[in-house]
N, C-alpha and C. Protein backbone atom coordinates (compact mmCIF):
# COMPACT_ATOMS: atom_id res chain seq x y z
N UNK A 1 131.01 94.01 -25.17
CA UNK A 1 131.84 94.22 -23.98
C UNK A 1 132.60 92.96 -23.62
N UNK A 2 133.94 93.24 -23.04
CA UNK A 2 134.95 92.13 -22.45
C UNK A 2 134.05 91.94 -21.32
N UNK A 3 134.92 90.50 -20.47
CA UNK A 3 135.25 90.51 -18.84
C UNK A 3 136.69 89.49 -18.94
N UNK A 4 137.02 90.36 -17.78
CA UNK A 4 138.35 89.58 -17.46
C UNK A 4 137.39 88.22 -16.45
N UNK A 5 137.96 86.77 -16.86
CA UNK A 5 137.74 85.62 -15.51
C UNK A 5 138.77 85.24 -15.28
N UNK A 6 138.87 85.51 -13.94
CA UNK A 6 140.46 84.71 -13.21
C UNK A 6 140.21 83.46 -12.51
N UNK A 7 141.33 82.59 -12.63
CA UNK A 7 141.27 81.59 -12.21
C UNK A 7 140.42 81.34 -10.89
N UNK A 8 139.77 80.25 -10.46
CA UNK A 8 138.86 80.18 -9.58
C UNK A 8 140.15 79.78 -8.18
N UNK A 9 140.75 79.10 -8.40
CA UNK A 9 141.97 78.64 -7.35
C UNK A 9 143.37 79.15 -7.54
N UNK A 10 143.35 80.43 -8.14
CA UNK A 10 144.57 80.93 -7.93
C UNK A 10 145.37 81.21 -6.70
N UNK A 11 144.56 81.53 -5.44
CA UNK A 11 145.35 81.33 -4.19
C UNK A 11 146.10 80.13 -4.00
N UNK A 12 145.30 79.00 -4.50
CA UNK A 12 145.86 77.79 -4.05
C UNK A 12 147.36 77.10 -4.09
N UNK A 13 147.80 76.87 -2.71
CA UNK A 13 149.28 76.47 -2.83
C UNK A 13 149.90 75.22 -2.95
N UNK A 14 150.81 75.16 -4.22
CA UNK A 14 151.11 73.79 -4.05
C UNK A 14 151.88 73.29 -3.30
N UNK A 15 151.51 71.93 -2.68
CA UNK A 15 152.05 71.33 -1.58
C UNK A 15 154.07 71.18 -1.73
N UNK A 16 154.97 71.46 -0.99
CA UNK A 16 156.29 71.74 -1.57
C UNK A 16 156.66 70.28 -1.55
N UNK A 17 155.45 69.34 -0.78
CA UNK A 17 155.75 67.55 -0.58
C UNK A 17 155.56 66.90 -2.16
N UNK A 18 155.05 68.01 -3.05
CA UNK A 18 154.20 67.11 -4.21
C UNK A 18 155.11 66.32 -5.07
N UNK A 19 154.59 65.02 -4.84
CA UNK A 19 155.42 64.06 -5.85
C UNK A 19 154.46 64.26 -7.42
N UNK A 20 153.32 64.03 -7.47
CA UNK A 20 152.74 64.24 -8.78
C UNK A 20 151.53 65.06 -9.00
N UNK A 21 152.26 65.72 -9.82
CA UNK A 21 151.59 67.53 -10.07
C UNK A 21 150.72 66.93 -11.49
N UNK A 22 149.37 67.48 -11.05
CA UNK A 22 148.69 67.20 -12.50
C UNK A 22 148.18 68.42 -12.92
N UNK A 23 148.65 68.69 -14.24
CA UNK A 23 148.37 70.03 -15.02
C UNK A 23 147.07 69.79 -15.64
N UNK A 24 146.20 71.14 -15.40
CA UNK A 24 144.93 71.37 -16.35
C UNK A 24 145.01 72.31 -17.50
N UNK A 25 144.13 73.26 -17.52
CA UNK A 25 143.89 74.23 -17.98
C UNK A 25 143.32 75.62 -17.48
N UNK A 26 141.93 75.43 -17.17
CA UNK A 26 141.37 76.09 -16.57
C UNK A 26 140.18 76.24 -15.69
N UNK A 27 140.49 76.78 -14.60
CA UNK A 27 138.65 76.73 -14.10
C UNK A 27 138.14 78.23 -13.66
N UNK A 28 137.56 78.78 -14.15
CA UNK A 28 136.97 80.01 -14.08
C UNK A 28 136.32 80.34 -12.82
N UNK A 29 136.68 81.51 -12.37
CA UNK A 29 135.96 82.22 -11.23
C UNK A 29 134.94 82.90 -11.64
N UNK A 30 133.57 81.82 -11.73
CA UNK A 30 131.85 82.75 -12.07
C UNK A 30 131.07 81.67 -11.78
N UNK A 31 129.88 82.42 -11.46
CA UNK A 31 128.83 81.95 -10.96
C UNK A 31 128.23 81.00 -11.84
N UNK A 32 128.56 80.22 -12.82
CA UNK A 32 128.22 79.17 -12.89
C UNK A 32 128.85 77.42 -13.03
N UNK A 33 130.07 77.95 -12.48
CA UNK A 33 130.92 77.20 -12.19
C UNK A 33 130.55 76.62 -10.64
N UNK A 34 130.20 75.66 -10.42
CA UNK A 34 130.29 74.98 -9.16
C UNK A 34 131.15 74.11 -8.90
N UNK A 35 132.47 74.14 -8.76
CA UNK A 35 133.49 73.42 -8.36
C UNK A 35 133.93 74.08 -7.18
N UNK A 36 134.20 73.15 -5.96
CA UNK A 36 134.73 73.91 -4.86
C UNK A 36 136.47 73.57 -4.90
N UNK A 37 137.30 72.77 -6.16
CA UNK A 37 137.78 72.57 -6.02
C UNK A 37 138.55 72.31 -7.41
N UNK A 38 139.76 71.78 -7.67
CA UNK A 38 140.43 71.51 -8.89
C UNK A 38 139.07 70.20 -9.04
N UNK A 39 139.08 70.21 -10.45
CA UNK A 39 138.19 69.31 -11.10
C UNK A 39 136.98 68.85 -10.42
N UNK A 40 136.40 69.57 -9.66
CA UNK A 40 135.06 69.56 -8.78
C UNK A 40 133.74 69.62 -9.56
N UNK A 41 133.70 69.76 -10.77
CA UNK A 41 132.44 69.93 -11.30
C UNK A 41 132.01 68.81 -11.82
N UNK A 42 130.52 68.82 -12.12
CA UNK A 42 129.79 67.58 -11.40
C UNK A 42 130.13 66.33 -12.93
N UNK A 43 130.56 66.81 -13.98
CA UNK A 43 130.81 66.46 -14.86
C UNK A 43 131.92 66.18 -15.06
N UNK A 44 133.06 65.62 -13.92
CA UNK A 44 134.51 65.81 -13.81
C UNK A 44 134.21 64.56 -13.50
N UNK A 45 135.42 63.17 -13.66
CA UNK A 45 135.58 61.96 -12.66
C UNK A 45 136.74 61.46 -12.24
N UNK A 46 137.74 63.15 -12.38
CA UNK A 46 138.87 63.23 -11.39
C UNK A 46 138.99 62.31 -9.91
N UNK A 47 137.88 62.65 -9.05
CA UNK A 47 137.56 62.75 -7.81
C UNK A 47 137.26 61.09 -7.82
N UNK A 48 136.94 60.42 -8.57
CA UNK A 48 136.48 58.99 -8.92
C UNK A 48 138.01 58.36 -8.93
N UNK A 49 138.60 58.52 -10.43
CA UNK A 49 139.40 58.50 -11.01
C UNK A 49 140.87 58.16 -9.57
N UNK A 50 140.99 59.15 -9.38
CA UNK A 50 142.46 59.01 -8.39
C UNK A 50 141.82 58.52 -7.12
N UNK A 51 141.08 58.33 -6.08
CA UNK A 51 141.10 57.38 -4.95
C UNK A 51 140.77 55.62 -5.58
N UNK A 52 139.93 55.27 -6.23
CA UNK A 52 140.36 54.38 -7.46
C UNK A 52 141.35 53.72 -7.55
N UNK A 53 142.18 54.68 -8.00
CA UNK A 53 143.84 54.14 -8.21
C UNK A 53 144.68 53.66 -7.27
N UNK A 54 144.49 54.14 -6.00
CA UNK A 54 144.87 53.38 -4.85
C UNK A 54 144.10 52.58 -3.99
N UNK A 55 142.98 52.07 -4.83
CA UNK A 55 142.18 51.34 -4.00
C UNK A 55 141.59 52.07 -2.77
N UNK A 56 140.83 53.46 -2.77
CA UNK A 56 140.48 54.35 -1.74
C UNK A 56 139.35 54.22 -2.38
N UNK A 57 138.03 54.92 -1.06
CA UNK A 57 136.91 55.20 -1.48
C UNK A 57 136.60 56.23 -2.82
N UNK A 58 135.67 56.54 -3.48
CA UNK A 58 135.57 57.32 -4.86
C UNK A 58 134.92 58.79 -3.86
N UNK A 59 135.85 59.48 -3.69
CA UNK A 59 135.59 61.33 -3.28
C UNK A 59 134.53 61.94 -4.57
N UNK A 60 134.01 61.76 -5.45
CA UNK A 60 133.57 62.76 -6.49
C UNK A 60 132.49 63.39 -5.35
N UNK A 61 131.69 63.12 -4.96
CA UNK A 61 130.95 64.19 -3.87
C UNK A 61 131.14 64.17 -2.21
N UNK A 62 132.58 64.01 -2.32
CA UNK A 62 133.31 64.65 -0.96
C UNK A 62 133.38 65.84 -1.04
N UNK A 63 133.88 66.41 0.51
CA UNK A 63 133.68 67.64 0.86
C UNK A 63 135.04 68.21 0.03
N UNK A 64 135.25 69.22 0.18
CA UNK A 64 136.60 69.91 -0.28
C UNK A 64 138.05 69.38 0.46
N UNK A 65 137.89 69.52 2.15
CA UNK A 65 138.28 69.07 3.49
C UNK A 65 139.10 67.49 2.88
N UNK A 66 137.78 66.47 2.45
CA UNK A 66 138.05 65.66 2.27
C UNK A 66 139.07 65.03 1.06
N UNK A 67 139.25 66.63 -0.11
CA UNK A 67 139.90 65.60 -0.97
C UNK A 67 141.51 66.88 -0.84
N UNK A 68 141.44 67.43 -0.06
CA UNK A 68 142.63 67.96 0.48
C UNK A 68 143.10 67.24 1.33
N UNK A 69 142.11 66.63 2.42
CA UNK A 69 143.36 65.41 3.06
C UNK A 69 143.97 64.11 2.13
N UNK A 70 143.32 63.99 1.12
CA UNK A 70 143.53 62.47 0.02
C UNK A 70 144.86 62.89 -0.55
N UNK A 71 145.10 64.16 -0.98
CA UNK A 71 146.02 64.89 -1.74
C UNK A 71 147.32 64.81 -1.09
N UNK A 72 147.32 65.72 -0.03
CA UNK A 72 148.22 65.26 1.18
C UNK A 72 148.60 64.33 1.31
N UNK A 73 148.44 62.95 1.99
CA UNK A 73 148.60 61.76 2.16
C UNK A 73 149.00 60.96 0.74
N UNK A 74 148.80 61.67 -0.39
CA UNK A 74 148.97 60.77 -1.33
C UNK A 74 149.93 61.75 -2.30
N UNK A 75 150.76 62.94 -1.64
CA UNK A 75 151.39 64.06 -2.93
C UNK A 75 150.99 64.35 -3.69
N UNK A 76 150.16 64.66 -3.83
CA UNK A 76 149.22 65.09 -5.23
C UNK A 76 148.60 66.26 -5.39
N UNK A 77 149.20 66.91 -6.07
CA UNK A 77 149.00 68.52 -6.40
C UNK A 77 148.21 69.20 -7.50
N UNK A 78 147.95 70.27 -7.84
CA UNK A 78 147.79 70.41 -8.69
C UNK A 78 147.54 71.65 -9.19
N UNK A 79 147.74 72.11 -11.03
CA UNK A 79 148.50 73.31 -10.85
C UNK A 79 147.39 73.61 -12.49
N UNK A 80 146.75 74.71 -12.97
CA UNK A 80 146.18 74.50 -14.49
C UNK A 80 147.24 75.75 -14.94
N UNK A 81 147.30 75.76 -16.46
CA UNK A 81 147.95 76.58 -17.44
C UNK A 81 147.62 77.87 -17.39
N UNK A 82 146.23 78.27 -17.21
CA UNK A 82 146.02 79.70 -17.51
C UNK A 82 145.50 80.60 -15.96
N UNK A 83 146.29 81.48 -15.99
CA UNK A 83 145.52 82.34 -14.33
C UNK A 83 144.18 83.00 -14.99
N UNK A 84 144.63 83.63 -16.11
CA UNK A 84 142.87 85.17 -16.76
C UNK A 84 143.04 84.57 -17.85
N UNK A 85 141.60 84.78 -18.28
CA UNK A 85 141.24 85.33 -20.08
C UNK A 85 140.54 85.88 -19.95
N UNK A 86 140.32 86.99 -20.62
CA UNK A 86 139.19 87.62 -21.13
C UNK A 86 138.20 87.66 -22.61
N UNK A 87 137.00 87.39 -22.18
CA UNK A 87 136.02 87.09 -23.21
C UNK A 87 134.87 87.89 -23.48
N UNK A 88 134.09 88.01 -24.31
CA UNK A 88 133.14 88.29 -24.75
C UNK A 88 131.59 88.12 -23.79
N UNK A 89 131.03 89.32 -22.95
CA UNK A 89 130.17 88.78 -22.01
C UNK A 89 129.45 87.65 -22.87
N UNK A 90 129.05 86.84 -22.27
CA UNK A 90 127.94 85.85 -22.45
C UNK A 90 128.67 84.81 -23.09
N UNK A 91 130.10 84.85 -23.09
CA UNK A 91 131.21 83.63 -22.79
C UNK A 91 132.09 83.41 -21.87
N UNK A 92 131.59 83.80 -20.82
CA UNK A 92 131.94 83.41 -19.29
C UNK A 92 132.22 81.81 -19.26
N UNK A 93 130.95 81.30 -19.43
CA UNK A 93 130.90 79.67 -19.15
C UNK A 93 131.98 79.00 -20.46
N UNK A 94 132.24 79.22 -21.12
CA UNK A 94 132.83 78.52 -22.62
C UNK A 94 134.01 77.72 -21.92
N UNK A 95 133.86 76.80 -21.60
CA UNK A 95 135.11 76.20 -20.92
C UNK A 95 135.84 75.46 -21.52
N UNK A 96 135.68 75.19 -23.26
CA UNK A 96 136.35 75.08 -24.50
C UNK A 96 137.91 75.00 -24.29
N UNK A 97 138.67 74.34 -24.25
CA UNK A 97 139.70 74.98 -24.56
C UNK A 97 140.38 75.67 -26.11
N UNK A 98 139.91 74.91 -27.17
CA UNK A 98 140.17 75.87 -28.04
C UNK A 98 139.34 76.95 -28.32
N UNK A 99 138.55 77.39 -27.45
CA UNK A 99 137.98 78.43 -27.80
C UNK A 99 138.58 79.78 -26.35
N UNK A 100 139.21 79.19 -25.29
CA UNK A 100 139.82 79.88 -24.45
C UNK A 100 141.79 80.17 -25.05
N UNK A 101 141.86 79.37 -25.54
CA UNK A 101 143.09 79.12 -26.07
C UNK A 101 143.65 80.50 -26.51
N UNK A 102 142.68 81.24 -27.26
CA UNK A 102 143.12 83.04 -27.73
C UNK A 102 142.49 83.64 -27.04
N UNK A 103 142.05 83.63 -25.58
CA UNK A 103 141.59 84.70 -24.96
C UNK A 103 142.51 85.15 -23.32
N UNK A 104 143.99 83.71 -23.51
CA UNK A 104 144.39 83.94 -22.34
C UNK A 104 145.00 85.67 -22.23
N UNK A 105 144.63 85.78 -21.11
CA UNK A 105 145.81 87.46 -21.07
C UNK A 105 146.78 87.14 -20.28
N UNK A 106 147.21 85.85 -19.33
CA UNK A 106 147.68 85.63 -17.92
C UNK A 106 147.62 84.35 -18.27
N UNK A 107 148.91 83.73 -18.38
CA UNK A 107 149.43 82.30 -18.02
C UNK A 107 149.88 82.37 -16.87
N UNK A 108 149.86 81.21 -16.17
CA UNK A 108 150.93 80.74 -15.07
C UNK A 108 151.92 80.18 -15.38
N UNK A 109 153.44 80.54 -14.75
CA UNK A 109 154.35 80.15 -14.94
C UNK A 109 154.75 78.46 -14.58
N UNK A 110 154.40 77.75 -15.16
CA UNK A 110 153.86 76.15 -14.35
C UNK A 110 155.50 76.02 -14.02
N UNK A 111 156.80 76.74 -15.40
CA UNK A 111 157.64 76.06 -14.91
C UNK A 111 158.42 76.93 -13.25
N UNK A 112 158.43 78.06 -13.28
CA UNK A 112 158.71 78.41 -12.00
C UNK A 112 158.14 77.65 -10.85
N UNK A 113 156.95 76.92 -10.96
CA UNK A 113 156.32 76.52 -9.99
C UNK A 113 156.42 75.11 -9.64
N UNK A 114 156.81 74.51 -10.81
CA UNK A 114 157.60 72.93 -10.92
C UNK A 114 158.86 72.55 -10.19
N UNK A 115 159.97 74.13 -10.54
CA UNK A 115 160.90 74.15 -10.06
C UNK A 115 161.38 74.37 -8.30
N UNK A 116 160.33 74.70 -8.26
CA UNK A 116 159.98 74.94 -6.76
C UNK A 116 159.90 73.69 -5.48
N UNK A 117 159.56 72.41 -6.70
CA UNK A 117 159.06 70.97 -6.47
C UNK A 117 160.29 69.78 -5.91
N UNK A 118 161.20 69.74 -5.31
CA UNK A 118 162.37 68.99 -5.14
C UNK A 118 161.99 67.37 -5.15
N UNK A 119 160.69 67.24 -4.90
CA UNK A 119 160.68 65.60 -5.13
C UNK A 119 159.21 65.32 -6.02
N UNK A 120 159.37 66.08 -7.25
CA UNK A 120 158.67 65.68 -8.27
C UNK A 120 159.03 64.76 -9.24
N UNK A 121 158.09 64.04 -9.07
CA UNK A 121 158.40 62.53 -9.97
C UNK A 121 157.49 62.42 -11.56
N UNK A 122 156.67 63.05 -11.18
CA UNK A 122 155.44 62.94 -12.41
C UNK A 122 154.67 64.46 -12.70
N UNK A 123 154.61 64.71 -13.83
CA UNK A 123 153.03 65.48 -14.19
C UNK A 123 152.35 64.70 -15.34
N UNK A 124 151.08 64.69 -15.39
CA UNK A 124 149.95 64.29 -16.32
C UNK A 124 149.42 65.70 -16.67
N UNK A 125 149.54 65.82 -17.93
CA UNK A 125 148.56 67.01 -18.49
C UNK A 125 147.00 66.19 -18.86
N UNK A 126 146.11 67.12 -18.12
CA UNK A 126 145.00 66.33 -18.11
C UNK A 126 144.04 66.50 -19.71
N UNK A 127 144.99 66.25 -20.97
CA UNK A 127 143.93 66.57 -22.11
C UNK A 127 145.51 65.58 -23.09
N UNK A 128 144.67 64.81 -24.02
CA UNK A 128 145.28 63.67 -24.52
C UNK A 128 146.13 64.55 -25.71
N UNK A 129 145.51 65.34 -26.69
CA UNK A 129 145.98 65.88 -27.43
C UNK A 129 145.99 67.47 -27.27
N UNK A 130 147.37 68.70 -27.76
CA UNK A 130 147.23 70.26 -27.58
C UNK A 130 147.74 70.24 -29.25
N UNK A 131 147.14 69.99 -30.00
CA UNK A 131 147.74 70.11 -31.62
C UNK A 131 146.70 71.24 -31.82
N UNK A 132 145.44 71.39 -31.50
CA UNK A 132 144.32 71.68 -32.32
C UNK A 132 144.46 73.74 -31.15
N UNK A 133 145.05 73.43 -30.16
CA UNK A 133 145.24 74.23 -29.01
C UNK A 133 146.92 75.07 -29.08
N UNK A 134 146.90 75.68 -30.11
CA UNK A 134 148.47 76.44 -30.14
C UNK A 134 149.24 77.06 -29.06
N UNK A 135 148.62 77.97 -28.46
CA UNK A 135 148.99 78.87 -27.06
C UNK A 135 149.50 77.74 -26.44
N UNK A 136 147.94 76.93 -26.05
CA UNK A 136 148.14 76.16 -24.94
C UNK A 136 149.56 75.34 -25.42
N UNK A 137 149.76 74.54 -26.37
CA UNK A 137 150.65 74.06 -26.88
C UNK A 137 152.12 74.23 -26.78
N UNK A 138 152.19 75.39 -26.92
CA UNK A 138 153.79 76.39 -26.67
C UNK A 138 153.79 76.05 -24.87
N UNK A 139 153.09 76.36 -24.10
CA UNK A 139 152.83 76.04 -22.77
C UNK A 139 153.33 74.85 -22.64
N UNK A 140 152.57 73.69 -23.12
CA UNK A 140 153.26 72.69 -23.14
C UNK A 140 154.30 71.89 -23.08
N UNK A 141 154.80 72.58 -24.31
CA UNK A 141 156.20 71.87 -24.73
C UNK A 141 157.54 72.80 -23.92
N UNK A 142 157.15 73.85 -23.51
CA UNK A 142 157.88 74.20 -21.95
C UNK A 142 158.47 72.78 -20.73
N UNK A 143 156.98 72.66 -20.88
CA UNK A 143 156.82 71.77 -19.26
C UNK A 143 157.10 70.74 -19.54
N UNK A 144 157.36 69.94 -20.67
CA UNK A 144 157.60 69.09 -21.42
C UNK A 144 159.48 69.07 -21.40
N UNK A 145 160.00 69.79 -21.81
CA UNK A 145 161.08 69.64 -22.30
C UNK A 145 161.87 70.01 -20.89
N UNK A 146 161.14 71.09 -19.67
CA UNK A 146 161.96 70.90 -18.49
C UNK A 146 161.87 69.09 -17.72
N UNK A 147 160.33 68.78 -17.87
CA UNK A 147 160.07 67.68 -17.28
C UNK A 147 161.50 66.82 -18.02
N UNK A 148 161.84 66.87 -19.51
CA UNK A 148 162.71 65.73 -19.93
C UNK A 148 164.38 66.30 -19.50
N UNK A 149 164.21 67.44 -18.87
CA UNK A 149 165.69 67.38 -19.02
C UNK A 149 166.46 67.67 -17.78
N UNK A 150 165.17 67.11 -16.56
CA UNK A 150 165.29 67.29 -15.16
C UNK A 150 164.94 65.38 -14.81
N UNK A 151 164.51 65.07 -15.48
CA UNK A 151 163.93 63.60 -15.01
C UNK A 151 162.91 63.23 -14.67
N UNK A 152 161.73 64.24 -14.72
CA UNK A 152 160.59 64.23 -14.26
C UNK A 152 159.96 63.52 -15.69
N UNK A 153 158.77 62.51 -15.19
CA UNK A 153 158.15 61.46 -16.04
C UNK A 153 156.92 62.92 -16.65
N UNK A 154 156.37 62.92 -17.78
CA UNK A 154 155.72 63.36 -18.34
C UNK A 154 154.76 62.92 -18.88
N UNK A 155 153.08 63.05 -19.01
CA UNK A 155 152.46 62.28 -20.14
C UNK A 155 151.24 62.91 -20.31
N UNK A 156 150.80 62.78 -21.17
CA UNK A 156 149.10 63.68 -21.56
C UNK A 156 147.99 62.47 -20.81
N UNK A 157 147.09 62.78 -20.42
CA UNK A 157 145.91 61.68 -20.12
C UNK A 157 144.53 61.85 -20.64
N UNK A 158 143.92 61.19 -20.82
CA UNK A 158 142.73 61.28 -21.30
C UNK A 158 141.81 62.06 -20.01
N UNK A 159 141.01 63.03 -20.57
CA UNK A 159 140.10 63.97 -19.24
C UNK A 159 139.52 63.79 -18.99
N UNK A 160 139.37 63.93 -17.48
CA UNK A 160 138.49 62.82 -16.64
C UNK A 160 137.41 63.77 -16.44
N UNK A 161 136.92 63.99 -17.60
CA UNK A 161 135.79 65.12 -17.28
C UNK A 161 134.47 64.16 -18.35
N UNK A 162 133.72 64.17 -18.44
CA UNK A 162 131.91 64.02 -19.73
C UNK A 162 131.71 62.58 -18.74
N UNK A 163 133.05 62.03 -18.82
CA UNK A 163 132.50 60.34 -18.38
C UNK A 163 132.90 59.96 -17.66
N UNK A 164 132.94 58.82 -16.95
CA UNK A 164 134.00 57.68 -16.63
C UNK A 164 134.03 56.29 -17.22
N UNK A 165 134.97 55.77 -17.48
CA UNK A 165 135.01 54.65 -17.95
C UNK A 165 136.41 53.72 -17.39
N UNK A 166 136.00 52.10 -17.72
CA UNK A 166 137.64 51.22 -17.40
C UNK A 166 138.68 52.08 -17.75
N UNK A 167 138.22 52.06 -19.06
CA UNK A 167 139.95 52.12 -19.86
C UNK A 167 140.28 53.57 -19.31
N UNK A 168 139.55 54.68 -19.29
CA UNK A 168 140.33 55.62 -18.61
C UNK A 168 140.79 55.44 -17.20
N UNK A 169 140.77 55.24 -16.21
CA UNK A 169 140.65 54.18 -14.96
C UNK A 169 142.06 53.42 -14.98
N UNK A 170 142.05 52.39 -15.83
CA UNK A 170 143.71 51.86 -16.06
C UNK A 170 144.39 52.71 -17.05
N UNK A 171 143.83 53.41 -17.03
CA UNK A 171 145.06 54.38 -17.77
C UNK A 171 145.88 55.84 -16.79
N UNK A 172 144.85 55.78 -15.90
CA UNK A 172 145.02 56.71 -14.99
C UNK A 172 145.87 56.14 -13.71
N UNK A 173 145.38 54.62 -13.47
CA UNK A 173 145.74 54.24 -12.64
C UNK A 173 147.24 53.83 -12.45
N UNK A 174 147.24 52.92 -14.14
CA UNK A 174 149.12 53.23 -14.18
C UNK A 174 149.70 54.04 -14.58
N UNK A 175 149.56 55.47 -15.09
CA UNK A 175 149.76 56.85 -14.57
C UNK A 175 150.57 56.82 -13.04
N UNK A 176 149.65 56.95 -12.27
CA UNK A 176 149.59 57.11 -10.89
C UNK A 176 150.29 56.15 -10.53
N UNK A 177 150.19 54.78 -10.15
CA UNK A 177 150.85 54.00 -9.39
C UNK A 177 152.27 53.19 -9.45
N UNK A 178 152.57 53.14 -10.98
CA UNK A 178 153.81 52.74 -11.82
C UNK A 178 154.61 53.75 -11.42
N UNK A 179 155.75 53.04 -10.68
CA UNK A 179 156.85 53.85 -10.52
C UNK A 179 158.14 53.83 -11.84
């Protein structure tokens, strides 16, 4: 048997202030997902990662409240590639991307939603390489080629998800703060 999983934050609206939109992939709506939020799971160091960069306290176990006001105050949005896939019960959790990569049924249109953006300066796709990731890939080079031919800065980042470390840290940080 299938199940369809839809995105866990598909309501979520992006701010129309957002200067830098960071693209994911996916976060699944099921019960074993505990993220109350984009990159909220406990194995994420998103939440580390960007207050960090401006010399702010580290949010990874702030409230939700709390890293929606950081966002705000600092333009920072954020938007993942896929709304559904559907999988194979008892691959609910597979949060793989090449193994979600052929099960999307429902992309999001990132570029309708970019375009929407009048003072977007940046996106970071949050995964260093999409070679091994085809779908996702074609997705990509969309958001890629509007980002280059609108002026918007573009770049892949290393995922701030298993660890944290320096070098991801200054890599994130001049990401973020380099104008």
């Amino acid at each position: 048997d299938m199940s369809i999983i839809k995105h866990r934050f598909l309501d979520h609206q992006i701010n129309p202030e957002t200067e830098i939109l960071i693209l994911g992939t996916f976060n699944p709506d099921t019960e074993k997902n505990e993220a109350d939020f984009f990159y909220g799971r406990s194995r994420n160091f998103l939440w580390k990662l960007l207050p960090t960069a401006f010399q702010k306290p580290d949010l990874k176990k702030a409230s939700k409240q709390e890293k929606l006001s950081f966002i705000v105050q600092g333009k920072i949005d954020f938007i993942d590639l896929i709304a559904e896939i559907e999988v194979e019960d008892g691959q609910e959790a597979n949060y793989n991307d090449d193994f979600i990569d052929s099960k999307v049924t429902k992309w999001q249109n990132i570029k309708t939603e970019i375009e929407k953006l009048k003072n977007l300066k940046k996106i970071c796709f949050t995964r260093k390489t999409v070679t091994d990731i085809p779908n996702m890939n074609y997705q990509i080079e969309i958001v890629q080629e509007y980002c280059f031919k609108n002026g918007i800065y573009f770049k892949t980042l290393t995922t701030p998800a298993r660890f944290y470390s320096e070098k991801k840290q200054i890599e994130w940080t001049k990401f973020l703060t380099n104008v």
